[in-house]
C-alpha atoms as a PDB file:
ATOM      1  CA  UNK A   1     120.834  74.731 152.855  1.00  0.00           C
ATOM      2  CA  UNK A   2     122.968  76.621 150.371  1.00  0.00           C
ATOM      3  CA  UNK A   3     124.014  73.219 148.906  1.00  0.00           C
ATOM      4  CA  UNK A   4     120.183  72.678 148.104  1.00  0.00           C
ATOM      5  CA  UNK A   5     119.952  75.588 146.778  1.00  0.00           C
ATOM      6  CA  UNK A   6     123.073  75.083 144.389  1.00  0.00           C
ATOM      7  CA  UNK A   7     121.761  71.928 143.157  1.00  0.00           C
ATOM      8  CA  UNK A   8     118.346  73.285 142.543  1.00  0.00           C
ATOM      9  CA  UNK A   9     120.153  75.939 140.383  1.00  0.00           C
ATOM     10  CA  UNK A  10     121.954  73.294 138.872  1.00  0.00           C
ATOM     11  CA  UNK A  11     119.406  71.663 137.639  1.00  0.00           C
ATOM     12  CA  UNK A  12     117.438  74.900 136.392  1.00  0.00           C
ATOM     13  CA  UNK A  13     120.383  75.516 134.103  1.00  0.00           C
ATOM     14  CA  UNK A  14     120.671  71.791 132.553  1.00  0.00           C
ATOM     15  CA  UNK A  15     117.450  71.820 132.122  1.00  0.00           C
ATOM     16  CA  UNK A  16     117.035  75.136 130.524  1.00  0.00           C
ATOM     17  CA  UNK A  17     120.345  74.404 128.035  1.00  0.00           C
ATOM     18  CA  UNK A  18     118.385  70.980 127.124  1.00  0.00           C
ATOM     19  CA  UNK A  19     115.964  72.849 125.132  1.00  0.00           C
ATOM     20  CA  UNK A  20     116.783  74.873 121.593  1.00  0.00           C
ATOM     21  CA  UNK A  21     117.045  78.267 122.355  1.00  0.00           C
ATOM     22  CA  UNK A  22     117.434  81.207 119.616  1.00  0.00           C
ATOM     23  CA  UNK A  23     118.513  84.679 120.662  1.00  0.00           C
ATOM     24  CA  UNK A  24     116.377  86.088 118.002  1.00  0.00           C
ATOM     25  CA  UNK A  25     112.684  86.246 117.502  1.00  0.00           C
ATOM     26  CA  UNK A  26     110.870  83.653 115.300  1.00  0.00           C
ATOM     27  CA  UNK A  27     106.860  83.748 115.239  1.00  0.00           C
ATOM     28  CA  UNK A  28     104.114  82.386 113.335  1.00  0.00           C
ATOM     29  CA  UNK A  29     102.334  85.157 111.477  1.00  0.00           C
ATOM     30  CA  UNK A  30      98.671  84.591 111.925  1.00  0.00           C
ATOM     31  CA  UNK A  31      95.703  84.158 109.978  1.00  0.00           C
ATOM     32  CA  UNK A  32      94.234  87.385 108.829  1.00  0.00           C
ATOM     33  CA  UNK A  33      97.263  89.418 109.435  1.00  0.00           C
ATOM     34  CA  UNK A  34      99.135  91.305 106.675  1.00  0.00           C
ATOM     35  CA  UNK A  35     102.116  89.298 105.631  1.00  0.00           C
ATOM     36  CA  UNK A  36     105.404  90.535 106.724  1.00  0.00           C
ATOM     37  CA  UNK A  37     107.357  92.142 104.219  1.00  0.00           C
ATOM     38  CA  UNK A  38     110.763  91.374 102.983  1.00  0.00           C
ATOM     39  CA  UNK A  39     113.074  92.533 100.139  1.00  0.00           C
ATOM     40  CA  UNK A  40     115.696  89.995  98.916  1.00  0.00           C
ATOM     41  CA  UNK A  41     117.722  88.455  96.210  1.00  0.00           C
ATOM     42  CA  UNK A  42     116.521  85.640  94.477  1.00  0.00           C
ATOM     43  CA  UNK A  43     116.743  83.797  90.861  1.00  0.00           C
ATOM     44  CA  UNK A  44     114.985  85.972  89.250  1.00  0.00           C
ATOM     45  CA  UNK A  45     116.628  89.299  90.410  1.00  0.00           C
ATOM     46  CA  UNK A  46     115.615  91.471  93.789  1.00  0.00           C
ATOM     47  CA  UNK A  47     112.370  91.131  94.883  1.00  0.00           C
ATOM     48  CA  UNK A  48     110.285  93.210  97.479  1.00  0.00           C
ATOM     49  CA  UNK A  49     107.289  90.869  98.986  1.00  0.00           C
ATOM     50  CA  UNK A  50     104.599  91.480  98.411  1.00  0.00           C
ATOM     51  CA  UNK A  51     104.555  94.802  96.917  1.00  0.00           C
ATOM     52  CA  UNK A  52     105.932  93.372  93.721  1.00  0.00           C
ATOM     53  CA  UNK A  53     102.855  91.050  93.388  1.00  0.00           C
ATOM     54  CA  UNK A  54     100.025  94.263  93.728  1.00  0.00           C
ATOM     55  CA  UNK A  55      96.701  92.754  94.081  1.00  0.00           C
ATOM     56  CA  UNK A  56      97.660  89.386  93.333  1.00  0.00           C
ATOM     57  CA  UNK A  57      97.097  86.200  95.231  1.00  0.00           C
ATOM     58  CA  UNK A  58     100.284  85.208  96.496  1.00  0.00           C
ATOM     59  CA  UNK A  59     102.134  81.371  97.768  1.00  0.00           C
ATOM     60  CA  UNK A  60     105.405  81.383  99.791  1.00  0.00           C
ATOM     61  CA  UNK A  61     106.678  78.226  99.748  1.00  0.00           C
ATOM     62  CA  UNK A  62     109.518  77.571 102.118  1.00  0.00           C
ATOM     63  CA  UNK A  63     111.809  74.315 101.683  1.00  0.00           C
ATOM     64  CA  UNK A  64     114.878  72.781 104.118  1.00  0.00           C
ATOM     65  CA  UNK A  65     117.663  72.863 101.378  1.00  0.00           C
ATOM     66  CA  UNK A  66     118.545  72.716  97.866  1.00  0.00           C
ATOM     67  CA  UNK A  67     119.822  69.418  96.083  1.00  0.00           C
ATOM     68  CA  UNK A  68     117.614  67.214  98.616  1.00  0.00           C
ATOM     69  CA  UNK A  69     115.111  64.442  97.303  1.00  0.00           C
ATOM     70  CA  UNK A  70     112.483  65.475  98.540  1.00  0.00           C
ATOM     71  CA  UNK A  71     112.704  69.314  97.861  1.00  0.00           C
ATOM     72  CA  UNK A  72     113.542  68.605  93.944  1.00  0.00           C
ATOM     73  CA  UNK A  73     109.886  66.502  93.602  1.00  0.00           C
ATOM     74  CA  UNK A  74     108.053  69.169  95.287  1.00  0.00           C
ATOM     75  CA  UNK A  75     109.436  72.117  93.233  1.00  0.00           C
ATOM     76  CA  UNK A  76     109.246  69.814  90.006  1.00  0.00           C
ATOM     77  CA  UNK A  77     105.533  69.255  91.063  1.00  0.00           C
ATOM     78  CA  UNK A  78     105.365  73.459  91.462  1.00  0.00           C
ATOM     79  CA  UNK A  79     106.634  74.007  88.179  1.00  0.00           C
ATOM     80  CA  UNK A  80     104.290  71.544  86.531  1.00  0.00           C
ATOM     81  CA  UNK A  81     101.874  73.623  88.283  1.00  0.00           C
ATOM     82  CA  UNK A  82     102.800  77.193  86.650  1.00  0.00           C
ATOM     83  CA  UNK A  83      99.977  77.086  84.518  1.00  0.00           C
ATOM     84  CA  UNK A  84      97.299  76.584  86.561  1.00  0.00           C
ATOM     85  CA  UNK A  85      98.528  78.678  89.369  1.00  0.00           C
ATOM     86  CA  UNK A  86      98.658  81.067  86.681  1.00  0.00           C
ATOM     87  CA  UNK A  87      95.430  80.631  85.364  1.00  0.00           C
ATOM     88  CA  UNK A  88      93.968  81.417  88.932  1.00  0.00           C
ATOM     89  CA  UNK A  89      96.112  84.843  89.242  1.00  0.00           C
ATOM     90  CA  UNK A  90      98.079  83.352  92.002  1.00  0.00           C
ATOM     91  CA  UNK A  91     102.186  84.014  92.011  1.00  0.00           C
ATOM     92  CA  UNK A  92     104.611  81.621  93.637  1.00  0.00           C
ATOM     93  CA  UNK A  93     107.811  82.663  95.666  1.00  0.00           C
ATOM     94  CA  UNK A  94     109.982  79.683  97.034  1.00  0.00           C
ATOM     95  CA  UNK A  95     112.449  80.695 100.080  1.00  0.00           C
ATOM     96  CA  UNK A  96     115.104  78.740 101.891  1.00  0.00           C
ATOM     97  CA  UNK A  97     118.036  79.318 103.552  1.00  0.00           C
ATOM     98  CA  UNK A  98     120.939  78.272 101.022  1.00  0.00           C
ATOM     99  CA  UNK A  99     122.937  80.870  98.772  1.00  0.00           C
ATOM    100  CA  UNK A 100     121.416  82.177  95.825  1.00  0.00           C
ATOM    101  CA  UNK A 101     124.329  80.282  93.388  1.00  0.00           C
ATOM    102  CA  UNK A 102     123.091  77.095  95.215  1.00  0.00           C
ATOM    103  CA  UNK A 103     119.705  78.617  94.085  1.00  0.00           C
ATOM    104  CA  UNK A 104     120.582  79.032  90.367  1.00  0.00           C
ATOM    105  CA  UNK A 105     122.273  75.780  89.610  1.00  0.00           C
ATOM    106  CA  UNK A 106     119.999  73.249  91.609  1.00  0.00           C
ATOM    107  CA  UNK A 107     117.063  75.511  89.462  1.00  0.00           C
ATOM    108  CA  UNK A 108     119.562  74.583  86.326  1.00  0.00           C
ATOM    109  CA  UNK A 109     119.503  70.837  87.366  1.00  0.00           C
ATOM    110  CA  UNK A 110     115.773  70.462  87.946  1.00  0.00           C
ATOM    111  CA  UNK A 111     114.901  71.873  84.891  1.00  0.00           C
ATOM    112  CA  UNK A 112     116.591  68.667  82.838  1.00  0.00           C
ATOM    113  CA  UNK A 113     114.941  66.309  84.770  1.00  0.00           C
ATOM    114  CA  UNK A 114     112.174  63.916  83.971  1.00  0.00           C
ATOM    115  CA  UNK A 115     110.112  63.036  86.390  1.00  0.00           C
ATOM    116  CA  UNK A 116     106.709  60.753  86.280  1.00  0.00           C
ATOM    117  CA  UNK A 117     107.172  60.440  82.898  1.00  0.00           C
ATOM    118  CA  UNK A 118     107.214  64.363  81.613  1.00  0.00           C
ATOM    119  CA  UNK A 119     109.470  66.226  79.966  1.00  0.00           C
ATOM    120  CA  UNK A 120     111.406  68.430  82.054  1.00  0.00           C
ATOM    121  CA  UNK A 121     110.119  71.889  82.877  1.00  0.00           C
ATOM    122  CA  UNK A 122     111.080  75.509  82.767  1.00  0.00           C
ATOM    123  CA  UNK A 123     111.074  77.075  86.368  1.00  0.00           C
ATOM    124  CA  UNK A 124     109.407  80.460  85.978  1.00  0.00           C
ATOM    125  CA  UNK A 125     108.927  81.464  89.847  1.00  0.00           C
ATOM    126  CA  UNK A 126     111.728  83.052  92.036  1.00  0.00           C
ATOM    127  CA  UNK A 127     113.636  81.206  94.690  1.00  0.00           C
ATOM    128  CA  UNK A 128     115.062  83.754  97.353  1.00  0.00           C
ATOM    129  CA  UNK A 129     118.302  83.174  99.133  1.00  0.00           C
ATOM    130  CA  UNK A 130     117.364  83.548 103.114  1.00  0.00           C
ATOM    131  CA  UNK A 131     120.607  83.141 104.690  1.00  0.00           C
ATOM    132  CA  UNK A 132     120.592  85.438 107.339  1.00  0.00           C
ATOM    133  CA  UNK A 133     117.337  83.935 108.191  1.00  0.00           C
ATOM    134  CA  UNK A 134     115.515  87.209 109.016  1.00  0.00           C
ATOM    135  CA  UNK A 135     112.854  86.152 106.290  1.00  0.00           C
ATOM    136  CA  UNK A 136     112.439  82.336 107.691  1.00  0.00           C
ATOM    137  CA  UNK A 137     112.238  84.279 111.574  1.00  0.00           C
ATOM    138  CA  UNK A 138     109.293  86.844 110.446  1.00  0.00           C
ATOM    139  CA  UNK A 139     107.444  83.942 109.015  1.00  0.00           C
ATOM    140  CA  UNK A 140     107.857  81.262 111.737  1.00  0.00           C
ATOM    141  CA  UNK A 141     109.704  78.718 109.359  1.00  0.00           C
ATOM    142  CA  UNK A 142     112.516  77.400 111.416  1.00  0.00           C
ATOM    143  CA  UNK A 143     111.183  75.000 114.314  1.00  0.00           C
ATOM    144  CA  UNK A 144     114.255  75.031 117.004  1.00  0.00           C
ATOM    145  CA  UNK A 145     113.212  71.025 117.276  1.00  0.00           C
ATOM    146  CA  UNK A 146     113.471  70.479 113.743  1.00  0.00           C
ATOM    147  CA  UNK A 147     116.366  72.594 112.914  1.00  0.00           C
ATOM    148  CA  UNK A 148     117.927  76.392 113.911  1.00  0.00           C
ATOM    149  CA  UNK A 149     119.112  76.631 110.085  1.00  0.00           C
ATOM    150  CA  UNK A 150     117.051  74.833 108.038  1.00  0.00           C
ATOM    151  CA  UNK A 151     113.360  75.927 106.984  1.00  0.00           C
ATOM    152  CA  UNK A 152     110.429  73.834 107.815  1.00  0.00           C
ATOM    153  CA  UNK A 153     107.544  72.862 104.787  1.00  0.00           C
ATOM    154  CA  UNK A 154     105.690  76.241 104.971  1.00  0.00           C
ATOM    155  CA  UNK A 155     103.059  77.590 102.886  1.00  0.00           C
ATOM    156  CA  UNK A 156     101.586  80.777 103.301  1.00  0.00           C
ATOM    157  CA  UNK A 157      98.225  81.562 101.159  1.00  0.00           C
ATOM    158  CA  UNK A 158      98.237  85.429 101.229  1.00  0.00           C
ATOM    159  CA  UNK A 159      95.206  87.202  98.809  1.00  0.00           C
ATOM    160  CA  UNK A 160      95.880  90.293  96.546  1.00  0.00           C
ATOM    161  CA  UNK A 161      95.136  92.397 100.110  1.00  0.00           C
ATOM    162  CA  UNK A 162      98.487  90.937 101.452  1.00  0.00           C
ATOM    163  CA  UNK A 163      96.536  89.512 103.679  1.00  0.00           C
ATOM    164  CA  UNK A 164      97.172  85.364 104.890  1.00  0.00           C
ATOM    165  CA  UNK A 165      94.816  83.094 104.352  1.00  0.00           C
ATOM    166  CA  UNK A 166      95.515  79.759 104.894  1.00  0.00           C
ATOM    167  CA  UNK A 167      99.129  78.347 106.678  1.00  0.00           C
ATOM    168  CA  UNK A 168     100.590  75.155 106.449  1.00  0.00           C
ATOM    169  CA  UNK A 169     103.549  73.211 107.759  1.00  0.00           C
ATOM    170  CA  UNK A 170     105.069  69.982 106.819  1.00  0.00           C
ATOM    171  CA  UNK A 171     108.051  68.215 108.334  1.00  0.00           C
ATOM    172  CA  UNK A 172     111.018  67.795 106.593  1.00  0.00           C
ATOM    173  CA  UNK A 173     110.745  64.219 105.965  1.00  0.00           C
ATOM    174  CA  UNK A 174     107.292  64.682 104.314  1.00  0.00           C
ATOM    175  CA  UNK A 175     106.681  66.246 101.133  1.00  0.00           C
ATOM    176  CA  UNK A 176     103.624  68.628 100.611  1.00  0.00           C
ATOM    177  CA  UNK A 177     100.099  67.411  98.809  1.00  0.00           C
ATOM    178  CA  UNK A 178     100.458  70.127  96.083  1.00  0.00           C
ATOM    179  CA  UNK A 179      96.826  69.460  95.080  1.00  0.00           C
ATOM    180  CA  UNK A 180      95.313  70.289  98.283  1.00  0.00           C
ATOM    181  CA  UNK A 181      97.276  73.694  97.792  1.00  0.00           C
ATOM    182  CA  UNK A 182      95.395  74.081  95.051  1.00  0.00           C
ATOM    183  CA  UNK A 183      92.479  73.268  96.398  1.00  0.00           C
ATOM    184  CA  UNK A 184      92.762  76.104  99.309  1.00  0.00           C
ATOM    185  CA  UNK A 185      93.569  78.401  96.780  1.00  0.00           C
ATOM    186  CA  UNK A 186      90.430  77.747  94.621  1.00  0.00           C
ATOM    187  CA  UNK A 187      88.296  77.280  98.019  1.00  0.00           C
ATOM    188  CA  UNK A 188      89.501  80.563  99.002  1.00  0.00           C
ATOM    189  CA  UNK A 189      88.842  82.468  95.911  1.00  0.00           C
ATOM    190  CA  UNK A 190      85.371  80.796  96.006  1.00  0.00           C
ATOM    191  CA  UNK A 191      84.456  82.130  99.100  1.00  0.00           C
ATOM    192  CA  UNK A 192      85.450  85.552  98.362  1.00  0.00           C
ATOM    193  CA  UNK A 193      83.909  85.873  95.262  1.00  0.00           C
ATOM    194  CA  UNK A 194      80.767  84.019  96.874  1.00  0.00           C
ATOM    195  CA  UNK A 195      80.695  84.795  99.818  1.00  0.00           C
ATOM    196  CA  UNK A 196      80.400  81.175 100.816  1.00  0.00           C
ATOM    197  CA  UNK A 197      81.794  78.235 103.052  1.00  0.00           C
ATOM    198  CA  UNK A 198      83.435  75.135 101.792  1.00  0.00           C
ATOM    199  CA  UNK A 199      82.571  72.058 103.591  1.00  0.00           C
ATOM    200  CA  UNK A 200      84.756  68.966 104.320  1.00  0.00           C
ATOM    201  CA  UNK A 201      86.422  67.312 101.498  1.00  0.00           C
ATOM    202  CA  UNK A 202      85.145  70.179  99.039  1.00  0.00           C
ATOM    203  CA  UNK A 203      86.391  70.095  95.327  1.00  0.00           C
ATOM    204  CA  UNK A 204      85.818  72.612  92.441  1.00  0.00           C
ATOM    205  CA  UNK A 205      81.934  72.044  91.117  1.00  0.00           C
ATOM    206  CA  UNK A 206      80.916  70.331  94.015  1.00  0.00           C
ATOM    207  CA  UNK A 207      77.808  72.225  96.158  1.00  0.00           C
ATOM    208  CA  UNK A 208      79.548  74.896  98.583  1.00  0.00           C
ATOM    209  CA  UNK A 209      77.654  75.858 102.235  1.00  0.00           C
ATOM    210  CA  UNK A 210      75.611  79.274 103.345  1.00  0.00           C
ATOM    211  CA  UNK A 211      76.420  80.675 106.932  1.00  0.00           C
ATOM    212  CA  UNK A 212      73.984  78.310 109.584  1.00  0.00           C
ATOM    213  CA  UNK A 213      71.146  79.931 110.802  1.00  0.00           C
ATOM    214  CA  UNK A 214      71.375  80.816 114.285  1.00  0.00           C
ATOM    215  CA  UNK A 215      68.225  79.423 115.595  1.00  0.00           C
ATOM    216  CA  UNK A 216      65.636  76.973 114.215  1.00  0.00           C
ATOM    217  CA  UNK A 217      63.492  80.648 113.402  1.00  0.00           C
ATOM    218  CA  UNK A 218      66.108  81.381 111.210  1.00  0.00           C
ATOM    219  CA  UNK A 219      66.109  77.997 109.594  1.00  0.00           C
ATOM    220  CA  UNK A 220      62.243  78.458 108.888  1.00  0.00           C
ATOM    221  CA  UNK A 221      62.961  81.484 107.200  1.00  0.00           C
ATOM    222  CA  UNK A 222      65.823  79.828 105.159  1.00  0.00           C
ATOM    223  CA  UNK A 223      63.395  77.192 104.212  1.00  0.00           C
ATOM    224  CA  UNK A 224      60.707  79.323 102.923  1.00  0.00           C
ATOM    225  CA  UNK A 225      63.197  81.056 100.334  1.00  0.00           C
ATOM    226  CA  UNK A 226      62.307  79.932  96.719  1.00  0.00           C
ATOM    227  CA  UNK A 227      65.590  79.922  95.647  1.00  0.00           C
ATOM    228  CA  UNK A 228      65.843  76.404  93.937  1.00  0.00           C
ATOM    229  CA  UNK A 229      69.842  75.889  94.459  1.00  0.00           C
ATOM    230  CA  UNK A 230      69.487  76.056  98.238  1.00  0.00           C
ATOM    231  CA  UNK A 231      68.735  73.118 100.269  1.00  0.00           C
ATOM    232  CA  UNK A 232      69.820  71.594 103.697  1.00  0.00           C
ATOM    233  CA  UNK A 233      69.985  68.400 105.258  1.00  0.00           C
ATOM    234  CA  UNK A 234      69.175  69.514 108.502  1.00  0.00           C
ATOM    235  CA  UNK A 235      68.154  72.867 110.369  1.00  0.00           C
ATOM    236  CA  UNK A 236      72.415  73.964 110.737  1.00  0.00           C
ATOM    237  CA  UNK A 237      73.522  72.944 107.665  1.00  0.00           C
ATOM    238  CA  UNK A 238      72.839  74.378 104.632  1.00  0.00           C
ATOM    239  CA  UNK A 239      74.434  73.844 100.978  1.00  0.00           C
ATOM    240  CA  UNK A 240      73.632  75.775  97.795  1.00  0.00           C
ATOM    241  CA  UNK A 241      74.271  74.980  94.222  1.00  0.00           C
ATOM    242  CA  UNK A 242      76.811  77.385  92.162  1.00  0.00           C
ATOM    243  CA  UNK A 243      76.664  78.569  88.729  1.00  0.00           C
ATOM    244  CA  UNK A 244      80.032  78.389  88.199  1.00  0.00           C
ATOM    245  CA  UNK A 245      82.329  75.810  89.358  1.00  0.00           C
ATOM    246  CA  UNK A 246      85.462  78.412  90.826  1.00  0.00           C
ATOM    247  CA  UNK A 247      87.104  81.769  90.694  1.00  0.00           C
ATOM    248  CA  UNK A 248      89.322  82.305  87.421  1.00  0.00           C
ATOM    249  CA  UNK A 249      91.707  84.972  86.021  1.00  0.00           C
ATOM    250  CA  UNK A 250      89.691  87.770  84.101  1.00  0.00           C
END
């Protein structure tokens, strides 16, 4: 009996020590919640997220490590981006986990290179130096499977309430769609300046949707409204036509 019981311990143990384990917490903030604040040094001097970026629409970005392939074309992308991020009031904070002079000189290095044919750019948005990894544990970005040390591709989409919007993760070996960033971004401003849905697939100046009627009553109702940019194509599913095409910076 009690050498049963040993083995059964036995294997309890092995198989608890066969999984990543990490003494400290790590979690996911959730959709809706405030984001979790931080205050840390970065390229562009001490920052305190998000208070620094009051009312603005905010993008974490977190990346594995500095000097990698794949990193280096998704930040060039970024910075090709500054413009139009800018144009939509949105501010961009990168994070990982390496030092901040790792920071500064692969920042120095990126900004000679051309890539897809354009002239290098100036890198205008903040990296922040993470390496006691109590930012990358408040905002879920290291996956014990993946790595213990090394962020995961995170995005967090957090509007000028500090609220998150929208959360997205990418492995390692896959860069991020930058454009459908954008697109979340524009989608979200859209809805909260129109109180509207997006539907599948939804671009800027494409017809957006109207909360579905409940019942078919409801859809009568809907039906009977003279309002020329509203239409459906059937009973639950209603689209309307918008003046103008998305949310921009006043």
């Amino acid at each position: 009996m009690k050498t049963k019981l040993y083995l059964l311990l036995l294997f309890v143990l092995i198989t608890f020590k066969g999984f990543p384990q990490d003494k400290k917490e790590t979690r996911i903030p959730l959709i809706g919640e405030l984001a979790p604040e931080f205050t840390a040094e970065s390229t562009m001097g001490k920052i305190t997220f998000p208070t620094d970026y009051y009312m603005k629409w905010k993008i974490l970005f977190s990346h594995p490590a500095d000097f990698t392939s794949v990193c280096s074309t998704e930040l060039i992308e970024l910075a090709a981006l500054q413009s139009q991020f800018a144009s939509l009031d949105a501010k961009i904070v990168v994070l990982s986990t390496d030092g901040l002079n790792s920071h500064m000189e692969w920042v120095r290095s990126m900004e000679t290179v051309r890539y897809k044919g354009r002239n290098p750019v100036k890198i205008t948005f903040p990296l922040v130096s993470d390496q006691n990894l109590e930012i990358s544990r408040k905002y879920g970005m290291l996956h014990s499977y993946a790595s213990i040390t090394r962020d995961v591709r995170g995005v967090f989409i957090i509007d000028p309430s500090d609220k998150i919007r929208a959360i997205f993760f990418y492995p390692m070996e896959v860069g991020r769609n930058l454009d459908e960033i954008v697109r979340t971004l524009i989608a979200l401003q859209t809805n909260e300046s129109n109180k509207v849905l997006l539907p599948a697939n939804w671009v800027p100046g494409q017809d957006v949707m109207v909360p579905a009627p409940k019942t078919v009553d409801e859809a009568e109702k809907l039906a009977k409204n003279k309002d020329a940019d509203l239409y459906s194509v059937i009973w639950y599913m209603w689209f309307k036509k918008l003046k103008v095409e998305a949310p921009m910076k006043k």
